[in-house]
C-alpha atoms as a PDB file:
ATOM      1  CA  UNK A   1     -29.206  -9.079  21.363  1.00  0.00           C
ATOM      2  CA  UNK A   2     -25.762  -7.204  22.140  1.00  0.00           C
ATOM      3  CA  UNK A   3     -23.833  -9.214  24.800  1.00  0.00           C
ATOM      4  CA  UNK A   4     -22.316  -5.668  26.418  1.00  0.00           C
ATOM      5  CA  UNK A   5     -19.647  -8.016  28.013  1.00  0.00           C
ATOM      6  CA  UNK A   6     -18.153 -10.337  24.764  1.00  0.00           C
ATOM      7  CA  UNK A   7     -18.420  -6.779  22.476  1.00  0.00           C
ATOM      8  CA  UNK A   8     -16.165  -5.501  24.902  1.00  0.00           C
ATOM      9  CA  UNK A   9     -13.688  -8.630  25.412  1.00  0.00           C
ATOM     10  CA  UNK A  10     -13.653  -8.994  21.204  1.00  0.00           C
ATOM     11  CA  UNK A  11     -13.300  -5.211  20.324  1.00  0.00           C
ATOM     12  CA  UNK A  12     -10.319  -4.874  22.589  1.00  0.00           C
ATOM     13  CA  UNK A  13      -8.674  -7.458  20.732  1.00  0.00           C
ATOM     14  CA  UNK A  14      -8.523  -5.589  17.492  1.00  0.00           C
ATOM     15  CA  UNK A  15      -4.858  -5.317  17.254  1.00  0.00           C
ATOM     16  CA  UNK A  16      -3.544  -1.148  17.007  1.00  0.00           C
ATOM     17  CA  UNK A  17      -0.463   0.402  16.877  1.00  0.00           C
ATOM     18  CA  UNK A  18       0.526   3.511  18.569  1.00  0.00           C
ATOM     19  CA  UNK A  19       1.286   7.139  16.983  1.00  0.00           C
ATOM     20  CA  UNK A  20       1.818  10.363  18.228  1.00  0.00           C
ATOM     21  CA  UNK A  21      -0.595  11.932  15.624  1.00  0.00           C
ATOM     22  CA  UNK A  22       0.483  15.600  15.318  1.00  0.00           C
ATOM     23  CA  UNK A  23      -1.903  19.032  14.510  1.00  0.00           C
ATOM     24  CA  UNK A  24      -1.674  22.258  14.121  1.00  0.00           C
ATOM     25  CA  UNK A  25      -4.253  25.454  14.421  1.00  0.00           C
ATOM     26  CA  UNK A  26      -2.836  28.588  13.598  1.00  0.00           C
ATOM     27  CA  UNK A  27       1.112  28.640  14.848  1.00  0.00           C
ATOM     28  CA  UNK A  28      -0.093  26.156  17.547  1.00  0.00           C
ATOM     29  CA  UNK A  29       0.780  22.714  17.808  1.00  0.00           C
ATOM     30  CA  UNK A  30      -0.043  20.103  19.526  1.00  0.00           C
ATOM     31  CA  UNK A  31      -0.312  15.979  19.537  1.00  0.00           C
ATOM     32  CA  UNK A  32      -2.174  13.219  21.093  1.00  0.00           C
ATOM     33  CA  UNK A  33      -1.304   9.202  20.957  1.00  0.00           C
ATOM     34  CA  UNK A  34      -3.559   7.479  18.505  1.00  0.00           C
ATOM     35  CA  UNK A  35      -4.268   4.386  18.110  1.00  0.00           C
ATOM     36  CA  UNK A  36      -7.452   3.735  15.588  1.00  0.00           C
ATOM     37  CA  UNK A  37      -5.206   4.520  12.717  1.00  0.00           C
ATOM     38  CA  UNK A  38      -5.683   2.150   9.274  1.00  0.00           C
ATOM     39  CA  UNK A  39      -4.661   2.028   5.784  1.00  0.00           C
ATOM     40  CA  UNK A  40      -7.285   2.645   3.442  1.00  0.00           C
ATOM     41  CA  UNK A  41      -6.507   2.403   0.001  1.00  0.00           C
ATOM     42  CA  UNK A  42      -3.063   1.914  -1.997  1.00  0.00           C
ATOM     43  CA  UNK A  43      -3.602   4.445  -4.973  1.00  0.00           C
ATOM     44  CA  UNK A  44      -4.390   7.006  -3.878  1.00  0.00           C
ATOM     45  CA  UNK A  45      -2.439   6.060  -0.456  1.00  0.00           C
ATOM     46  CA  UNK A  46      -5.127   6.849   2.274  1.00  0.00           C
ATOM     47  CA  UNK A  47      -5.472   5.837   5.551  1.00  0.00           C
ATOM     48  CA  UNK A  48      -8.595   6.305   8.508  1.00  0.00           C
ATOM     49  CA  UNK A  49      -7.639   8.127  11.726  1.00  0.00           C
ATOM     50  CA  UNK A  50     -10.296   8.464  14.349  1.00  0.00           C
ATOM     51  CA  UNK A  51     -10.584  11.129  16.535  1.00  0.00           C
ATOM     52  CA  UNK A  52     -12.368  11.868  19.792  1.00  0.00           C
ATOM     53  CA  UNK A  53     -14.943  14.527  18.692  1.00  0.00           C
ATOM     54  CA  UNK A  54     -14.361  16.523  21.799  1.00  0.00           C
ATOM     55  CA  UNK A  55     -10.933  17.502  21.883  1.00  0.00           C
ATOM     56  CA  UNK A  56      -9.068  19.835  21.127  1.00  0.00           C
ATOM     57  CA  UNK A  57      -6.897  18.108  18.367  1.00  0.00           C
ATOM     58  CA  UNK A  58      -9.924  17.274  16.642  1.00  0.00           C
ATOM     59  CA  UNK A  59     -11.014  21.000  16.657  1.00  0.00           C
ATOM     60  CA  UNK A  60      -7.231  21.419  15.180  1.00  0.00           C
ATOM     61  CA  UNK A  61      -7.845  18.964  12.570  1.00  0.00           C
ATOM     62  CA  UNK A  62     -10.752  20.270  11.255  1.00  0.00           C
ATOM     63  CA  UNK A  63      -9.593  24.016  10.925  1.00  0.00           C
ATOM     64  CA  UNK A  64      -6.298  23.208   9.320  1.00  0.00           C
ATOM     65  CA  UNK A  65      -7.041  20.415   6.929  1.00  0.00           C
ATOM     66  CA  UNK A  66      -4.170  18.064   8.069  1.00  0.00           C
ATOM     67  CA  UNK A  67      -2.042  15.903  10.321  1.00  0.00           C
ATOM     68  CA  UNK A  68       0.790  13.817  10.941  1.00  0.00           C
ATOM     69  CA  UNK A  69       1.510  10.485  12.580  1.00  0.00           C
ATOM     70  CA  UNK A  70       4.835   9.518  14.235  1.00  0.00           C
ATOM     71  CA  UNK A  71       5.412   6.091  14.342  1.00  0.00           C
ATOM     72  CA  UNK A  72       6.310   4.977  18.225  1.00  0.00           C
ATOM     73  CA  UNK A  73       9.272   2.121  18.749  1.00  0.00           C
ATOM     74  CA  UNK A  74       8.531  -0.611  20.874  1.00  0.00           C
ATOM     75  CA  UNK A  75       9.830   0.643  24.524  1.00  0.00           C
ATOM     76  CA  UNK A  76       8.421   4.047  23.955  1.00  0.00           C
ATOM     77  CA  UNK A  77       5.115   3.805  26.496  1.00  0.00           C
ATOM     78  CA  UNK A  78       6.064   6.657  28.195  1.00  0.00           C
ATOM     79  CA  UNK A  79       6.454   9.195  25.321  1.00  0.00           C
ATOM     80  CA  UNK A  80       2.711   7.665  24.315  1.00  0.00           C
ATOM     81  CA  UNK A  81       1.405   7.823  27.931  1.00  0.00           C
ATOM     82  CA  UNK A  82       2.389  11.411  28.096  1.00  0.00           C
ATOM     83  CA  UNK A  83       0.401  12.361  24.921  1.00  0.00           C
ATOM     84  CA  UNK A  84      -2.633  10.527  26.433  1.00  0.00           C
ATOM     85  CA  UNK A  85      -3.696  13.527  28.227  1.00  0.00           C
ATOM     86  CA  UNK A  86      -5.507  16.477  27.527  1.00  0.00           C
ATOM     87  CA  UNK A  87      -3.957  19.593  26.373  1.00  0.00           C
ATOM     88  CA  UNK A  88      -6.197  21.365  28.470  1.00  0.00           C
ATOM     89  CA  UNK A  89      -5.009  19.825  31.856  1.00  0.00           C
ATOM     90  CA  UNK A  90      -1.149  19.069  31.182  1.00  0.00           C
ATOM     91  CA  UNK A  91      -0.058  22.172  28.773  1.00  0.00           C
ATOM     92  CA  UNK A  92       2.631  22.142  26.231  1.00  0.00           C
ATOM     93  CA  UNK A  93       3.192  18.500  25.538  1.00  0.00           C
ATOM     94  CA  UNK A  94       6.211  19.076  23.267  1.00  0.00           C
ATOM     95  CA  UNK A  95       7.681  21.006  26.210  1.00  0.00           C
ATOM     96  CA  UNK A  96      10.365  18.005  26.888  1.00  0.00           C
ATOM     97  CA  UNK A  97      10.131  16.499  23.361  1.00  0.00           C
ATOM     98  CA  UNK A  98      12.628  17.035  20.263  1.00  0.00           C
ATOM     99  CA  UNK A  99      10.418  18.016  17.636  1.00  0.00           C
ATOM    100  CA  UNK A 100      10.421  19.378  14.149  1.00  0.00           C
ATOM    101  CA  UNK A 101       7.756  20.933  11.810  1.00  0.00           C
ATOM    102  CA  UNK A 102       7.024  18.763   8.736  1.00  0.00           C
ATOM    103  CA  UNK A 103       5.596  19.620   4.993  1.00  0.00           C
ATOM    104  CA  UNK A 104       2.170  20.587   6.812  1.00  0.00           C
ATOM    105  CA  UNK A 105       3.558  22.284   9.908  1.00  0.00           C
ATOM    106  CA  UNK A 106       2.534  19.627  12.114  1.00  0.00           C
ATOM    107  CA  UNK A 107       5.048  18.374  14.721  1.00  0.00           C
ATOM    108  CA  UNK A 108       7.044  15.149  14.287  1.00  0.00           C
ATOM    109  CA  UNK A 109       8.718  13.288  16.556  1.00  0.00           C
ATOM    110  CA  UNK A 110      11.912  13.300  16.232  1.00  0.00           C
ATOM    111  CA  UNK A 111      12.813  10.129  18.032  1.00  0.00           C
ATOM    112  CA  UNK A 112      10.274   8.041  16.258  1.00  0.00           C
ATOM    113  CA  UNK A 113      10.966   5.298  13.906  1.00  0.00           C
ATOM    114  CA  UNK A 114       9.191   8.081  11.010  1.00  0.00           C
ATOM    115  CA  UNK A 115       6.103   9.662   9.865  1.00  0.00           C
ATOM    116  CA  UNK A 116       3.955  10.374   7.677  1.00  0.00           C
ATOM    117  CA  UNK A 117       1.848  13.530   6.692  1.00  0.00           C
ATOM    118  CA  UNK A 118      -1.441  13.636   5.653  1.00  0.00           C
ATOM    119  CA  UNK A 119      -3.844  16.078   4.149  1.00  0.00           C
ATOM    120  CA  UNK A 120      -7.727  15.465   5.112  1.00  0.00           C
ATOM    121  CA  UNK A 121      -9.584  14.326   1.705  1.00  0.00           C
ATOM    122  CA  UNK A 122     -12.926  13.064   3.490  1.00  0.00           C
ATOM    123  CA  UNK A 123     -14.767  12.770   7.101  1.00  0.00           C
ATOM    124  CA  UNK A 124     -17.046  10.602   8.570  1.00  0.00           C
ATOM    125  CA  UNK A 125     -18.820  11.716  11.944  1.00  0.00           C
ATOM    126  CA  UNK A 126     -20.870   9.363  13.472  1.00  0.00           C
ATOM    127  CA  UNK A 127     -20.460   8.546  17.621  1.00  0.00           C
ATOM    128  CA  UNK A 128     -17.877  10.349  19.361  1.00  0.00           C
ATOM    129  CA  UNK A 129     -14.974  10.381  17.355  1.00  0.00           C
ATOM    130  CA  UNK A 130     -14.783  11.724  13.906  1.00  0.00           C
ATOM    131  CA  UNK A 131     -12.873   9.433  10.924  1.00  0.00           C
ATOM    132  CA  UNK A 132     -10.737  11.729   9.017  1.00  0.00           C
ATOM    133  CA  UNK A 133      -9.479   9.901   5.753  1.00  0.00           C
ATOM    134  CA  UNK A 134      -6.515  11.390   4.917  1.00  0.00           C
ATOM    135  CA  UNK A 135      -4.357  11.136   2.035  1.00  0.00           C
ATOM    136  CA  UNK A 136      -0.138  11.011   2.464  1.00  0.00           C
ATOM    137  CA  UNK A 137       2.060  13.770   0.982  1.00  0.00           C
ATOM    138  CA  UNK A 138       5.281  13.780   2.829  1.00  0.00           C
ATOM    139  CA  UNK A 139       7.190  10.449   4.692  1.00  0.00           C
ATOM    140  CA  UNK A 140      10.329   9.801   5.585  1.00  0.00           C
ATOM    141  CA  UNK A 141      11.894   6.988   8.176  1.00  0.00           C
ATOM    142  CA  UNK A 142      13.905   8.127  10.948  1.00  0.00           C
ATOM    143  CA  UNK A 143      15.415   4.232  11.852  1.00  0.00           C
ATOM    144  CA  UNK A 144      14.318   0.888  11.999  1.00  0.00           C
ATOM    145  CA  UNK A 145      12.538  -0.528  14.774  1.00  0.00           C
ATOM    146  CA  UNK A 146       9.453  -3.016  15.822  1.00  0.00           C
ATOM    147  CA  UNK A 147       6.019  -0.546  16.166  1.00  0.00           C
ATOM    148  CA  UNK A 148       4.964   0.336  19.668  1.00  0.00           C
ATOM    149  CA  UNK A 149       1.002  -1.498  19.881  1.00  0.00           C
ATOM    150  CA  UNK A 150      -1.333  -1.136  22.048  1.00  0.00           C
ATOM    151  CA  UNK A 151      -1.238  -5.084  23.377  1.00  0.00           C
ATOM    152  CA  UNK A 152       2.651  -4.114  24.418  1.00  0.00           C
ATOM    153  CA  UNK A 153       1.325  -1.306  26.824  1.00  0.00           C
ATOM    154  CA  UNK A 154      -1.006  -3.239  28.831  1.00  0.00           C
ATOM    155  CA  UNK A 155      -3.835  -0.706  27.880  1.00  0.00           C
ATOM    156  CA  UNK A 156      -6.998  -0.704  26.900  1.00  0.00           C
ATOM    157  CA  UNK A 157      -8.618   1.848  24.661  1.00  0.00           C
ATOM    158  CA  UNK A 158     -12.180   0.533  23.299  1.00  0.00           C
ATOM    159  CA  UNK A 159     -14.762  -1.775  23.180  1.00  0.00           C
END
């Protein structure tokens, strides 16, 4: 028997990291803070991103094959908070953020500690978020830093 409560509690403690994962479809971009984000495999290097079926960044994803994630710094809640939201309700997030296409055409962060940029090799859709496995093909580090998690924030996303 499920115990609704300790799955909750337990799943919450699965430690994540926050990213500003960035898409494009057509000559739009956009972005949205992820957190269920996890290396996959060294050679070649893959890593899991899952992605809330019903957005509009998953829709993105889909059409154009790839993505990228900016790595947050530690201190950097608000930038995350603010890509939280729905395109649909708040509008250009990139509006008030320094930005810069990458390899893919996908928006980086520019004040991030780096990226990386990923090309989607496989999919898994089960629930209601899609796991994109997606292979790197363009990093680079921007500075050095300790990684924004979710723990940090005082957040919960899960369980």
């Amino acid at each position: 028997m499920l115990d609704k409560q300790a799955k909750t509690k337990l799943l919450r403690k699965i430690p994540h990291a926050l990213y500003i994962c960035g898409v494009k479809n057509g000559e739009e971009v956009n972005g949205f803070t992820a957190s269920w984000v996890n290396q996959a495999s060294f050679e070649p290097p893959l890593v899991t991103n899952c992605v809330k079926k019903d957005s509009s960044s998953h829709a993105a994803i889909q059409a154009s094959g790839v993505f990228a994630l900016s790595f947050l710094e530690l201190g950097q809640k608000e930038l995350a908070q603010k890509f939280f939201q729905p395109q649909r309700r708040v509008g250009n997030k990139f509006e008030d953020v320094e930005f810069y296409l990458g390899e893919t055409g996908c928006p980086i962060i520019k004040d991030s500690l780096g990226y990386i940029e990923f090309k989607v090799v496989g999919s898994v859709e089960h629930g209601d978020h899609t796991v994109f496995v997606g292979e790197a093909i363009a990093a680079g580090v921007h500075r050095d830093g300790e990684i924004l998690d979710l723990a940090s924030t005082g957040w919960t996303y899960g369980g």
